[in-house]
C-alpha atoms as a PDB file:
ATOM      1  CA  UNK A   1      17.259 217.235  73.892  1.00  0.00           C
ATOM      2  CA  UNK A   2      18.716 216.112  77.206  1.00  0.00           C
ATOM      3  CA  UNK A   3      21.478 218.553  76.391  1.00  0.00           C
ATOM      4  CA  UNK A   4      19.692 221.552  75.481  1.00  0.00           C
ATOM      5  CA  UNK A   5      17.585 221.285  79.450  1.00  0.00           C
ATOM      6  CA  UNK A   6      14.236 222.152  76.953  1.00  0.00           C
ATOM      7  CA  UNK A   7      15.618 225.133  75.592  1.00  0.00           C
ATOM      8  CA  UNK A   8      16.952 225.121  71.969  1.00  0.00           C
ATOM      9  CA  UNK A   9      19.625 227.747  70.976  1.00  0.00           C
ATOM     10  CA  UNK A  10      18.255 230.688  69.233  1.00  0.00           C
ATOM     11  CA  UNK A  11      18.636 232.257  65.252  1.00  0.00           C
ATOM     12  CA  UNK A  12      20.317 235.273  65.028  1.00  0.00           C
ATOM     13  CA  UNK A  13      18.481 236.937  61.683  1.00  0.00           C
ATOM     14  CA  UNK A  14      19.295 240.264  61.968  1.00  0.00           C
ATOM     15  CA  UNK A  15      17.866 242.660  63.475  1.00  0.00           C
ATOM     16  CA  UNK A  16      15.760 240.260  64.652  1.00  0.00           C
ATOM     17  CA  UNK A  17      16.559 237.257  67.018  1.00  0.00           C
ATOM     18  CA  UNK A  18      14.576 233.703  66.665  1.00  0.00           C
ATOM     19  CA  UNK A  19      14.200 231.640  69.613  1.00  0.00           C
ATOM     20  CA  UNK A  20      13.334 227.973  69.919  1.00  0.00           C
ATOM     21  CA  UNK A  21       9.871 227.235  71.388  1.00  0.00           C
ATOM     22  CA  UNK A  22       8.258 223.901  73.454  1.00  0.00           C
ATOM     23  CA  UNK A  23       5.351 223.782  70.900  1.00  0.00           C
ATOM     24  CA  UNK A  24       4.758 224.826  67.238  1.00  0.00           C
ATOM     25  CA  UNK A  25       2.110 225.415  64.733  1.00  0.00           C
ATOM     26  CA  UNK A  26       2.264 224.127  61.866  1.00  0.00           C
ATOM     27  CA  UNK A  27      -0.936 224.299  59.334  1.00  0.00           C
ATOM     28  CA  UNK A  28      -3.414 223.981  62.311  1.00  0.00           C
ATOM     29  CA  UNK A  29      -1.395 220.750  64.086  1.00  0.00           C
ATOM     30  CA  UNK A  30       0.150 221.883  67.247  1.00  0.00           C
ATOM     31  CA  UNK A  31       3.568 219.552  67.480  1.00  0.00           C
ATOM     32  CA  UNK A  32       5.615 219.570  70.898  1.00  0.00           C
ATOM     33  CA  UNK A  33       9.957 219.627  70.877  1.00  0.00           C
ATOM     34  CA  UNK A  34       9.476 216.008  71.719  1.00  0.00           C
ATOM     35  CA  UNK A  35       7.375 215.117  68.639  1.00  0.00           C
ATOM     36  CA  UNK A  36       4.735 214.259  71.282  1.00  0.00           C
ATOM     37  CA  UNK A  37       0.658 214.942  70.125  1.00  0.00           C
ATOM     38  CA  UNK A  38      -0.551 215.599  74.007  1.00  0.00           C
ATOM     39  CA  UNK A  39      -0.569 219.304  72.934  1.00  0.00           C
ATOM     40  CA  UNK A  40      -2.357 219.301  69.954  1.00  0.00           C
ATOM     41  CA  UNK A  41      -5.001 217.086  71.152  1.00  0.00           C
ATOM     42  CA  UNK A  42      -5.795 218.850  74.048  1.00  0.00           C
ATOM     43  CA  UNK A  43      -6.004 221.912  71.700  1.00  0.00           C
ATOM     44  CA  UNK A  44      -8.574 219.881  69.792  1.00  0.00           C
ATOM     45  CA  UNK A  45     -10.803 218.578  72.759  1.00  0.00           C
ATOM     46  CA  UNK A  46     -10.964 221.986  74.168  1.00  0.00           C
ATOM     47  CA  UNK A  47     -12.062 223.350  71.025  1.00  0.00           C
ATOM     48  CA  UNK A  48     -14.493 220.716  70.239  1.00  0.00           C
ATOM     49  CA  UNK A  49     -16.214 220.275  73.937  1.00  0.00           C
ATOM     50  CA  UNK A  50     -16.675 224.287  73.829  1.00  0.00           C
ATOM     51  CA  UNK A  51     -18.472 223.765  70.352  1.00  0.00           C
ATOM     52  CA  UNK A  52     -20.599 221.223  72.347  1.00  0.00           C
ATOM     53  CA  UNK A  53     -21.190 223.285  75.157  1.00  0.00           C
ATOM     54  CA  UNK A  54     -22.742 225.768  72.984  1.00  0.00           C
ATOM     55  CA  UNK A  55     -24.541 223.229  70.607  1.00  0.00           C
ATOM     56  CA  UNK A  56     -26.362 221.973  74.299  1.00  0.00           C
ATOM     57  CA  UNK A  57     -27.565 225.832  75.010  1.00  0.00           C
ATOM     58  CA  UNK A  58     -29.620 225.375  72.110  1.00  0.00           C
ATOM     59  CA  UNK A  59     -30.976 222.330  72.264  1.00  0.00           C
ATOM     60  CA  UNK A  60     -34.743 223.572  72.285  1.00  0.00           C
ATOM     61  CA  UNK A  61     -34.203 224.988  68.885  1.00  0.00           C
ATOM     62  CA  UNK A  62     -32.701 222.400  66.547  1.00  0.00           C
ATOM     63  CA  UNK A  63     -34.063 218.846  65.903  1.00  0.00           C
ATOM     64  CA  UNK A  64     -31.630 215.579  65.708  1.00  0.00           C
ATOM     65  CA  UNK A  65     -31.156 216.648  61.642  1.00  0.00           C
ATOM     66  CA  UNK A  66     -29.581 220.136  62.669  1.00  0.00           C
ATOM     67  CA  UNK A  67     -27.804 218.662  65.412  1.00  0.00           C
ATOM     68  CA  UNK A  68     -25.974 215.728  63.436  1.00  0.00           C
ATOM     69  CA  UNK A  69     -25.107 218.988  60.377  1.00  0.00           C
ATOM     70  CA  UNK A  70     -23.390 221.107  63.847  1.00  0.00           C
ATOM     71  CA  UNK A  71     -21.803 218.851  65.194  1.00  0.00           C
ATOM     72  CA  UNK A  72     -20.345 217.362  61.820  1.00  0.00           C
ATOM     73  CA  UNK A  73     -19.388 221.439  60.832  1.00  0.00           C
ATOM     74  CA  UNK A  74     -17.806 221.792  64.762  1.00  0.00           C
ATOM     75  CA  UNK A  75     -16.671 218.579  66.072  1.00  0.00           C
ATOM     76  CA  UNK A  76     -16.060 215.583  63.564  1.00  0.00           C
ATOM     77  CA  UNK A  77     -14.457 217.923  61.173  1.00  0.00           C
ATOM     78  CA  UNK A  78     -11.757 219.274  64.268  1.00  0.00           C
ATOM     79  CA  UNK A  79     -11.164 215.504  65.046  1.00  0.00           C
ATOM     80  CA  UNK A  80     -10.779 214.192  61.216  1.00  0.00           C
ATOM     81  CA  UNK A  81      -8.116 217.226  60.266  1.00  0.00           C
ATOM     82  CA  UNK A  82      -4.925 215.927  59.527  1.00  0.00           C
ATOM     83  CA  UNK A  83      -5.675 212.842  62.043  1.00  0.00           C
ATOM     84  CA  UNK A  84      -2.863 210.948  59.984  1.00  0.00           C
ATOM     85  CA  UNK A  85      -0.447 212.350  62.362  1.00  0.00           C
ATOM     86  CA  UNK A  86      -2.013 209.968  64.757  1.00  0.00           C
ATOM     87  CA  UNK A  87      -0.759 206.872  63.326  1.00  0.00           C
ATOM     88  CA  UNK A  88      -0.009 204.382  65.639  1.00  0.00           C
ATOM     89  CA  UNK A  89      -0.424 207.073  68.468  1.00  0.00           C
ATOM     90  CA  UNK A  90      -0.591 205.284  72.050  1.00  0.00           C
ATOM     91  CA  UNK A  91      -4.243 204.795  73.226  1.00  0.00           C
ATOM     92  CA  UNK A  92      -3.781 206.758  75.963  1.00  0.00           C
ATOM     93  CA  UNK A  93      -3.575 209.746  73.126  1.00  0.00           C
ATOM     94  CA  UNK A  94      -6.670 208.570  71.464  1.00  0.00           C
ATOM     95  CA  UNK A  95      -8.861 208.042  74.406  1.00  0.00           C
ATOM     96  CA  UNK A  96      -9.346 211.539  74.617  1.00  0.00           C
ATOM     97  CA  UNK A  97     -10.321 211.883  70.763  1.00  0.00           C
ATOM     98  CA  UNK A  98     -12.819 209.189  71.531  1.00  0.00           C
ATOM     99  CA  UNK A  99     -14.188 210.603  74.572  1.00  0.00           C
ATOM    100  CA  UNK A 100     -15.000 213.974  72.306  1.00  0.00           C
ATOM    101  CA  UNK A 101     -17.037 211.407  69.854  1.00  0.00           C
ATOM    102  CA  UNK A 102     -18.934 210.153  72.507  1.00  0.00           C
ATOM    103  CA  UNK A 103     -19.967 213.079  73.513  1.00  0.00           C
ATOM    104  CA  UNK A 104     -20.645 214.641  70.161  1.00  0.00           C
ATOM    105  CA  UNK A 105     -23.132 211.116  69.778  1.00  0.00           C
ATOM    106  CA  UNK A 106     -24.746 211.637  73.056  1.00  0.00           C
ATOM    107  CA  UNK A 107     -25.407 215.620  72.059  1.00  0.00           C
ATOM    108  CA  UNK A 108     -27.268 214.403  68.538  1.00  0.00           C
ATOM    109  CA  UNK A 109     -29.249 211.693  70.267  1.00  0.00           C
ATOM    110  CA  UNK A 110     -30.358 213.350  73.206  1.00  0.00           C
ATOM    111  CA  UNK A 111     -29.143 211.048  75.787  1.00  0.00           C
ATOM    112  CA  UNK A 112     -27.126 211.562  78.687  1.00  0.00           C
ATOM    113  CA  UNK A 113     -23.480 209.859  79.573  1.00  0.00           C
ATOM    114  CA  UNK A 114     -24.608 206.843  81.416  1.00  0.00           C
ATOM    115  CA  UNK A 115     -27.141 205.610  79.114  1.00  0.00           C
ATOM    116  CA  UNK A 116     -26.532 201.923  77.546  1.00  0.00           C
ATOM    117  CA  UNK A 117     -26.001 201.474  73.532  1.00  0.00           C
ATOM    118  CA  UNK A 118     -23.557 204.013  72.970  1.00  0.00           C
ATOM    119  CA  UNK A 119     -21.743 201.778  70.579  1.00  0.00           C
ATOM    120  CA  UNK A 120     -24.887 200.991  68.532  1.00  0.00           C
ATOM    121  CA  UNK A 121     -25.280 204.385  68.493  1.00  0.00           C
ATOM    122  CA  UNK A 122     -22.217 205.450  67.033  1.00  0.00           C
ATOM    123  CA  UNK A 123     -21.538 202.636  64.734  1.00  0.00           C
ATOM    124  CA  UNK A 124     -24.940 201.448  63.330  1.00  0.00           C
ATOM    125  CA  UNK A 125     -27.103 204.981  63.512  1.00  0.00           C
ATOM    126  CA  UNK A 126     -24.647 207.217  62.957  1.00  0.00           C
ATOM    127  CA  UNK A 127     -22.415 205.244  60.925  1.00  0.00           C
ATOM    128  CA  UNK A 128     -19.219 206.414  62.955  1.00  0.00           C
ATOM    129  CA  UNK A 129     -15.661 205.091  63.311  1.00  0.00           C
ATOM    130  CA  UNK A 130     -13.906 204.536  66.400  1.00  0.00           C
ATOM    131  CA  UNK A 131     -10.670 207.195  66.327  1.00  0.00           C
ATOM    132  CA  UNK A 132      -8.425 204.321  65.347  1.00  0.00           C
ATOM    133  CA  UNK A 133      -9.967 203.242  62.626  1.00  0.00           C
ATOM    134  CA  UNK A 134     -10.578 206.577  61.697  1.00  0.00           C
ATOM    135  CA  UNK A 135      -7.093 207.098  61.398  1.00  0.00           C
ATOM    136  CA  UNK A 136      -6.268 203.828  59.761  1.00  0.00           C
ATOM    137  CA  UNK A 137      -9.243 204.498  57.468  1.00  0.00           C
ATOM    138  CA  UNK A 138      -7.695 208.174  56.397  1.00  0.00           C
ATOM    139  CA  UNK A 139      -3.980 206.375  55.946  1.00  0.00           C
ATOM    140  CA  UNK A 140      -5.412 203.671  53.466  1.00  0.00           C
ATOM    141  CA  UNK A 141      -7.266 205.939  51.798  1.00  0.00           C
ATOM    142  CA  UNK A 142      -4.223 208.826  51.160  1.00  0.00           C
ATOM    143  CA  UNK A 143      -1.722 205.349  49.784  1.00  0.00           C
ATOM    144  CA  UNK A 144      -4.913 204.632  47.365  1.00  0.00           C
ATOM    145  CA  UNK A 145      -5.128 208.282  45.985  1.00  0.00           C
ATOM    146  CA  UNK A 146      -1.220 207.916  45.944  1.00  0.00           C
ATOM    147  CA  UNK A 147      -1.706 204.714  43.847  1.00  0.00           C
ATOM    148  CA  UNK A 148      -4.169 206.578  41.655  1.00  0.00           C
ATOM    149  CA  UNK A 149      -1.661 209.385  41.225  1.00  0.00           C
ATOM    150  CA  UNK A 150      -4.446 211.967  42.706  1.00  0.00           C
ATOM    151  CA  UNK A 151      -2.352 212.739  45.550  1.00  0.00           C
ATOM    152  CA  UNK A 152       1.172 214.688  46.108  1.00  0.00           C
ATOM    153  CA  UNK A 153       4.187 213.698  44.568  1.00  0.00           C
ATOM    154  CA  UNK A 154       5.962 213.573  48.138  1.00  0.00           C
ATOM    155  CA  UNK A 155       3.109 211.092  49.434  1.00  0.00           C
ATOM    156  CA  UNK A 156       3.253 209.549  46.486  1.00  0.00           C
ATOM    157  CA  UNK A 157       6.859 208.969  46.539  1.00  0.00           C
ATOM    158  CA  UNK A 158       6.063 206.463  49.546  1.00  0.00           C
ATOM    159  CA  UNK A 159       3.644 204.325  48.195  1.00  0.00           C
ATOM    160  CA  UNK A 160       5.524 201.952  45.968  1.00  0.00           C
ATOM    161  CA  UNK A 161       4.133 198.540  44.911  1.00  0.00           C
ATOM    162  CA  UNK A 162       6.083 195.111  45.558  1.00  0.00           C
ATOM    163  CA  UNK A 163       5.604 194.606  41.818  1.00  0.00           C
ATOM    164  CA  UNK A 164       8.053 197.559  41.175  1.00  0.00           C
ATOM    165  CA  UNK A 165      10.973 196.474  43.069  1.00  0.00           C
ATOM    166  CA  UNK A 166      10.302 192.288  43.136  1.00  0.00           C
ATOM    167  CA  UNK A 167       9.853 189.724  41.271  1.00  0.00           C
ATOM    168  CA  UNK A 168       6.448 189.104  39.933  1.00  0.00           C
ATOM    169  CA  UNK A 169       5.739 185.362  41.574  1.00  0.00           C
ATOM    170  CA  UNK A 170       6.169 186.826  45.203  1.00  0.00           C
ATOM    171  CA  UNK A 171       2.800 186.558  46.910  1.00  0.00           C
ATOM    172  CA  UNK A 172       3.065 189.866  48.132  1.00  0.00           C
ATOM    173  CA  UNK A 173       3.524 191.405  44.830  1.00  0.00           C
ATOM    174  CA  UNK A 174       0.193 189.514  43.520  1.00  0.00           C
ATOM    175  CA  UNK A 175      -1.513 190.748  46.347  1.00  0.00           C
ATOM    176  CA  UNK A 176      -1.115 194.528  45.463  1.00  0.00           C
ATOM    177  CA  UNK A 177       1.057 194.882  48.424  1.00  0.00           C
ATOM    178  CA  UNK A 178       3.165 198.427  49.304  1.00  0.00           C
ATOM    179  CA  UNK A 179       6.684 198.583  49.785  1.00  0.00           C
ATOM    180  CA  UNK A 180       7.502 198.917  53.854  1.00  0.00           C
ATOM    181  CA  UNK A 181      10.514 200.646  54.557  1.00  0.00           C
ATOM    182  CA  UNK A 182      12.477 199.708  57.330  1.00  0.00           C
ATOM    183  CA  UNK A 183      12.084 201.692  60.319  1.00  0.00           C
ATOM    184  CA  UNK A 184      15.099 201.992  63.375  1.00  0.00           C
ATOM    185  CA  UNK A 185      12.646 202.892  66.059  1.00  0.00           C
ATOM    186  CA  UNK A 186       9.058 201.595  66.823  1.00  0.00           C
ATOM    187  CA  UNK A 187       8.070 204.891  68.648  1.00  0.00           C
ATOM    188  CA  UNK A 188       8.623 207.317  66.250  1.00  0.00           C
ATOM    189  CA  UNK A 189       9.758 205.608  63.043  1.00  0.00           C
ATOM    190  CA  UNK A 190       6.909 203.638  62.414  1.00  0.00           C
ATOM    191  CA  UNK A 191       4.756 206.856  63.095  1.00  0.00           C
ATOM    192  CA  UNK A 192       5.741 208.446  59.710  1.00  0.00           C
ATOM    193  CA  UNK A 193       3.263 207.998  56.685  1.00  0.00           C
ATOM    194  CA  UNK A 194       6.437 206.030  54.575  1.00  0.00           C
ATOM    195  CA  UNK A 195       6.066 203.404  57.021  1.00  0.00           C
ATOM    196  CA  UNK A 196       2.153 203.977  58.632  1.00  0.00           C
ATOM    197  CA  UNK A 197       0.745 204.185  55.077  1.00  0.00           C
ATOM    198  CA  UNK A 198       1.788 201.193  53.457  1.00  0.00           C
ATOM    199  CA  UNK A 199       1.537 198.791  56.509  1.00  0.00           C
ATOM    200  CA  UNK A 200      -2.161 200.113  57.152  1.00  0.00           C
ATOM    201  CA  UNK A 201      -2.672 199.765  54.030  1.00  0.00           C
ATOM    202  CA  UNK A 202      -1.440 196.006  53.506  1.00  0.00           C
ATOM    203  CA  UNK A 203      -3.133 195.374  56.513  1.00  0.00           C
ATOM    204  CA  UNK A 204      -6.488 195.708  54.669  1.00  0.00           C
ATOM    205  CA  UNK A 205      -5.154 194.116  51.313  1.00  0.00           C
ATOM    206  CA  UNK A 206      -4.624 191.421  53.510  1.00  0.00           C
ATOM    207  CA  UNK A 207      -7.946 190.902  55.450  1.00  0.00           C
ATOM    208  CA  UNK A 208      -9.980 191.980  51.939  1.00  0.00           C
ATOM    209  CA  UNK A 209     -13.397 191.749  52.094  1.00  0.00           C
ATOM    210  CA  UNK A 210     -14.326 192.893  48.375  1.00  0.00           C
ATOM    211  CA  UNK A 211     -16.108 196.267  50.114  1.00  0.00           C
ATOM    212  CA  UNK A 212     -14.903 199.745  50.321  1.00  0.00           C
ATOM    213  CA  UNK A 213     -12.607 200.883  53.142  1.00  0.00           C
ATOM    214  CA  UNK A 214     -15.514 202.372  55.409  1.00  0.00           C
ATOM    215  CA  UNK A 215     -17.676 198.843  55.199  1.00  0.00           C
ATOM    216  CA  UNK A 216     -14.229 197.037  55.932  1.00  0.00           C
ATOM    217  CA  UNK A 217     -13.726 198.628  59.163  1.00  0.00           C
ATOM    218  CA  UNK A 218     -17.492 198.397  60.455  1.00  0.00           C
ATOM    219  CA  UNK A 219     -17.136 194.758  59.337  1.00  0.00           C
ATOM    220  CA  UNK A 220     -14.991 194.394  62.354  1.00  0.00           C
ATOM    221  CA  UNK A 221     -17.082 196.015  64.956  1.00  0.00           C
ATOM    222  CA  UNK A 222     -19.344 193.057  63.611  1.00  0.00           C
ATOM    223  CA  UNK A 223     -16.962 190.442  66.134  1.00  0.00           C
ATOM    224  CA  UNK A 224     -16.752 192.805  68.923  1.00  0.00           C
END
């Protein structure tokens, strides 16, 4: 990339000529020449604190009900799409997710920025996750589809048990542990779902709690 001075050489198709771009869109995700994800989340905040503007305009006419249905149809649903690609994204990055959340949970409760119990508020009434463990929570739950064989056969390919490949007396392969592929570099390589997926997942395996994913990660929040 240092050679190309941010411009990639262009694709002669003729009659037509192709040239390279800084950003792309691909299915709704916005990804940057430098595999970067400042562009496509400040697409999404944009989006979603415009939806909120609007939602406020009208906040003589709906109760908390209709508010928490909006903002779930306008906001949550912009924030949970494809929020896989946000595995093991700097917090930095997700800071600005979060700051959309919190705003979305002062909007359906009525209350302004600087009011106390905000995390009460998003974790016990609204039953919310933090964008982390939102992420984390949509990564174990793609490797358990994969393990099901409910999702696609190139996700699937990536979820692999220890039990397959070891011997059956390993403590990881009793434990219903995933396969982690070595990864070369901790910035990007550890960002794909071959090597987010299974370590997330393991992760959980490891600190089980007999509940479903959701009740696993408010179990945490439990400590905080």
């Amino acid at each position: 990339m240092s050679k190309l001075n941010g411009s990639g050489p262009s694709l002669q198709l003729k009659p037509s000529t192709v040239n390279s771009c800084q950003h792309v869109r691909v299915l709704g995700v916005q990804f940057s020449s430098d595999l970067s994800l400042d562009k496509h989340i400040s697409c999404v905040s944009s989006s979603c604190f415009h939806q909120l503007r609007q939602l406020r305009r009208i906040g003589r006419s709906r109760d908390k009900e209709t508010a928490a249905t909006l903002v779930h149809a306008f906001v949550t649903s912009r924030v949970d799409y494809c929020n896989a690609v946000f595995a093991a994204a700097p917090k930095t990055a997700t800071d600005k997710l979060q700051r959309v959340l919190n705003a979305a949970a002062r909007l359906i409760s009525d209350t302004r920025k600087y009011n106390q119990g905000l995390s009460r508020l998003m974790h016990q009434d609204l039953h919310w996750l933090d964008i982390p463990e939102r992420v984390s929570y949509k990564l174990c739950l793609l490797s358990h589809r994969c393990l099901l064989g409910k999702a696609p056969v190139y996700l699937s390919d990536y979820c692999t048990p220890v039990s397959k490949v070891a011997a059956q007396h390993l403590r990881s392969a009793a434990g219903h542990r995933l396969v982690v592929p070595r990864h070369r570099l901790s910035t990007y390589g550890r960002r794909a779902f071959a090597v987010a997926g299974p370590m997330t997942f393991n992760a959980l395996q490891q600190n089980n709690f007999q509940t479903t994913f959701k009740d696993t990660f408010f179990s945490s929040y439990l400590h905080v």
